[in-house]
N, C-alpha and C. Protein backbone atom coordinates (compact mmCIF):
# COMPACT_ATOMS: atom_id res chain seq x y z
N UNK A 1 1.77 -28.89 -17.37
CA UNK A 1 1.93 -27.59 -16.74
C UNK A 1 0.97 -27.48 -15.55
N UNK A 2 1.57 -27.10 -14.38
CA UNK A 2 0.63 -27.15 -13.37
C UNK A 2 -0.29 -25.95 -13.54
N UNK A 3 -1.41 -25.78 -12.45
CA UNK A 3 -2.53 -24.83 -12.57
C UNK A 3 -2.05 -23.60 -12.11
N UNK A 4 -2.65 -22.73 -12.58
CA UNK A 4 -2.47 -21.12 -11.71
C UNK A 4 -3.57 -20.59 -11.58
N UNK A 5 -3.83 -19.66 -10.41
CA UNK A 5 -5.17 -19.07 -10.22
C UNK A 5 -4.42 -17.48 -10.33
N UNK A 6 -6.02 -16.75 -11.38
CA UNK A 6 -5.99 -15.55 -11.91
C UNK A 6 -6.03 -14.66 -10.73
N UNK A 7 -6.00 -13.37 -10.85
CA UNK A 7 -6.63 -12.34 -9.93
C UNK A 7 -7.84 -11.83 -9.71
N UNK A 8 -8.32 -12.53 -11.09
CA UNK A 8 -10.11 -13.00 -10.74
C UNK A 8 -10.89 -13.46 -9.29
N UNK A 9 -9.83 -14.10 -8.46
CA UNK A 9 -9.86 -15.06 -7.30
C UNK A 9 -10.70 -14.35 -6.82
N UNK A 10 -11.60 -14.57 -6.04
CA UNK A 10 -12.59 -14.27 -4.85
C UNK A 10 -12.64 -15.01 -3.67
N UNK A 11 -11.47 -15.40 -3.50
CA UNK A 11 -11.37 -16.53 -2.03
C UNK A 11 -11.95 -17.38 -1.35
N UNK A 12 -12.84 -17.72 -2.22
CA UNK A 12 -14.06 -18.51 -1.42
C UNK A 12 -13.65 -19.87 -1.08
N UNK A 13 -12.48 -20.30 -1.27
CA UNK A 13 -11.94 -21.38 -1.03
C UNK A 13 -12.50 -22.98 -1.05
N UNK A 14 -13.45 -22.70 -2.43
CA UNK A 14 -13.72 -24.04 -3.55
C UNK A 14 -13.20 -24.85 -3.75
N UNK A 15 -11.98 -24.21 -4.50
CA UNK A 15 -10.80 -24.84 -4.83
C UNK A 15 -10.08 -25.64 -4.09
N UNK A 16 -9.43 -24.96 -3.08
CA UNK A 16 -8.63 -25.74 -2.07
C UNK A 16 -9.24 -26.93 -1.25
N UNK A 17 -10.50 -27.04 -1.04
CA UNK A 17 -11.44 -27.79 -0.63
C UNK A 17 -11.45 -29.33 -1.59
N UNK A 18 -11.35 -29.29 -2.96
CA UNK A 18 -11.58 -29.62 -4.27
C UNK A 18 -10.15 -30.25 -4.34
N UNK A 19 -8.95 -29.80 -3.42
CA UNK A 19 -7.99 -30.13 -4.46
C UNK A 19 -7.29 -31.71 -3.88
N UNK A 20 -7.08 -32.73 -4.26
CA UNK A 20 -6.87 -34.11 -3.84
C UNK A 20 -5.17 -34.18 -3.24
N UNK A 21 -4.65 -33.15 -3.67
CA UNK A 21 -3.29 -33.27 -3.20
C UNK A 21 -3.10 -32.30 -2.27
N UNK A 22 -3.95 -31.53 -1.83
CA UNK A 22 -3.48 -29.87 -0.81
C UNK A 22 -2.77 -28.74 -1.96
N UNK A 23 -2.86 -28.87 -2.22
CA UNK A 23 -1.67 -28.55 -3.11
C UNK A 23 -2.23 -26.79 -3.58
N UNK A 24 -3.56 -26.01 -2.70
CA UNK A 24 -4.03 -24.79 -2.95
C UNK A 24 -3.83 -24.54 -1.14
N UNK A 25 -3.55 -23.43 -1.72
CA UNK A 25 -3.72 -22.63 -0.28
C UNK A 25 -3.93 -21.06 -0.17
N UNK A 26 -4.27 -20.55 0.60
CA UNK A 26 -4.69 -19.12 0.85
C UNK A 26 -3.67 -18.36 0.78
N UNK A 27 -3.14 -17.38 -0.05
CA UNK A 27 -2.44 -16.31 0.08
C UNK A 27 -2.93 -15.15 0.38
N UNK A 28 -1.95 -13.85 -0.15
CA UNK A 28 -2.23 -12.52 -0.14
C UNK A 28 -3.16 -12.17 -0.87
N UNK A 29 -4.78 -12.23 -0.01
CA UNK A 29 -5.46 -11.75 -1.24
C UNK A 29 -6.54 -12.81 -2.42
N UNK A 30 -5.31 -13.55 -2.42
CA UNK A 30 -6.41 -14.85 -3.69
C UNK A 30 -5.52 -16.29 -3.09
N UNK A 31 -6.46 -17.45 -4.01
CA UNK A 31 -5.66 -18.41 -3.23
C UNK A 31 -4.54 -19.21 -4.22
N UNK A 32 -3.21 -19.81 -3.54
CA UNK A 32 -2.66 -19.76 -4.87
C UNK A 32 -2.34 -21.14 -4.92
N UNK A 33 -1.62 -21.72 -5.79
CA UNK A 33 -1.46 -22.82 -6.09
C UNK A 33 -0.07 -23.92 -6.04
N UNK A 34 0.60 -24.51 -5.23
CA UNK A 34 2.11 -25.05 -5.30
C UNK A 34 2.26 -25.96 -6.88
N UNK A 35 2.77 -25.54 -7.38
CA UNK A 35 3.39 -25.82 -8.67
C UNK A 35 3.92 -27.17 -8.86
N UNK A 36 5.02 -27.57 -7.47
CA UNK A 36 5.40 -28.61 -7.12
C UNK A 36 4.36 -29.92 -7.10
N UNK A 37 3.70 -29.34 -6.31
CA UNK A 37 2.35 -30.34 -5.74
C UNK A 37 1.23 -30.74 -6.59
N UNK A 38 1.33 -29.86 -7.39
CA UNK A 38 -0.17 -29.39 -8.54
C UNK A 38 -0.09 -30.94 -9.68
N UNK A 39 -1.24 -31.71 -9.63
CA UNK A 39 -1.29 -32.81 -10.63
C UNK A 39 -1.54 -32.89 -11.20
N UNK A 40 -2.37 -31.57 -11.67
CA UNK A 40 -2.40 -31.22 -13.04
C UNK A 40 -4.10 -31.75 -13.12
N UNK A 41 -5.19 -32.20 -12.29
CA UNK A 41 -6.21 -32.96 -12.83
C UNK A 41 -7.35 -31.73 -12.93
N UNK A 42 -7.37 -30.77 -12.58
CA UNK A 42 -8.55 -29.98 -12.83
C UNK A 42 -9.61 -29.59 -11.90
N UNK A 43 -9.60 -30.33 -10.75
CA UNK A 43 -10.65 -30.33 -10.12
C UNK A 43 -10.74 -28.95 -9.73
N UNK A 44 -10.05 -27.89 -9.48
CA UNK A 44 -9.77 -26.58 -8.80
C UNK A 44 -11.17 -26.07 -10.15
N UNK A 45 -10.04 -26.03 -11.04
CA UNK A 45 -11.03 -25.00 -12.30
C UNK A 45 -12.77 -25.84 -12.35
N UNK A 46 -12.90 -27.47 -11.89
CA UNK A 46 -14.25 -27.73 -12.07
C UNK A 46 -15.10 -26.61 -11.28
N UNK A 47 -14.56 -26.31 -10.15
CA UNK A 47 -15.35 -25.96 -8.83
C UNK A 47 -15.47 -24.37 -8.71
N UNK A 48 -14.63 -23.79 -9.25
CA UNK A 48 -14.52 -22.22 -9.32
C UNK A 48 -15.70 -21.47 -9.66
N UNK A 49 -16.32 -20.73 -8.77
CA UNK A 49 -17.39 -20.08 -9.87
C UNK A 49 -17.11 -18.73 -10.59
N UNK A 50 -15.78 -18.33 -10.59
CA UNK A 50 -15.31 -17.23 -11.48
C UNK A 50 -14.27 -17.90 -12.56
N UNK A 51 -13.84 -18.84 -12.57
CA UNK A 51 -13.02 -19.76 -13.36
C UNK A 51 -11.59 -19.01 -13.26
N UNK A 52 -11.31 -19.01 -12.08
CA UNK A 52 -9.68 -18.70 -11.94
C UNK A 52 -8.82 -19.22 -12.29
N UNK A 53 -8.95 -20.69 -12.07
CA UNK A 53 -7.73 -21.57 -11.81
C UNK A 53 -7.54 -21.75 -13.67
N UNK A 54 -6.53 -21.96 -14.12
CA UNK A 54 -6.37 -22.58 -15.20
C UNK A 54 -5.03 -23.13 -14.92
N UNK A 55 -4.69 -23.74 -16.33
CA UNK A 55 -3.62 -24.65 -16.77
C UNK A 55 -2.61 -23.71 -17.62
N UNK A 56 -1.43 -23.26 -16.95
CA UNK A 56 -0.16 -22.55 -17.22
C UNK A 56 0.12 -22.45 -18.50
């Protein structure tokens, strides 16, 4: 199941920085995640310091 980021998000853009495939990007607000793209390895949720990202 790929990752999803909560509404916890604080945009600091950790994650997307973190992620080996692109596969995060900035939306409305929080940053979100392509589902398609997502490999499932974690690195998003290592790096979060509100722990947004999880596993679907």
């Amino acid at each position: 199941m790929a990752y999803v980021i909560s509404d916890d998000c604080v945009s600091c853009g950790a994650c997307a920085a973190e992620c080996p495939v692109s596969a995060i990007s900035e939306g409305d607000g929080k940053y979100v995640i392509d589902a398609d793209a997502c490999v499932e390895c974690g690195a998003c949720a290592g790096v979060c310091p509100v722990g947004a990202p999880s596993a679907e």
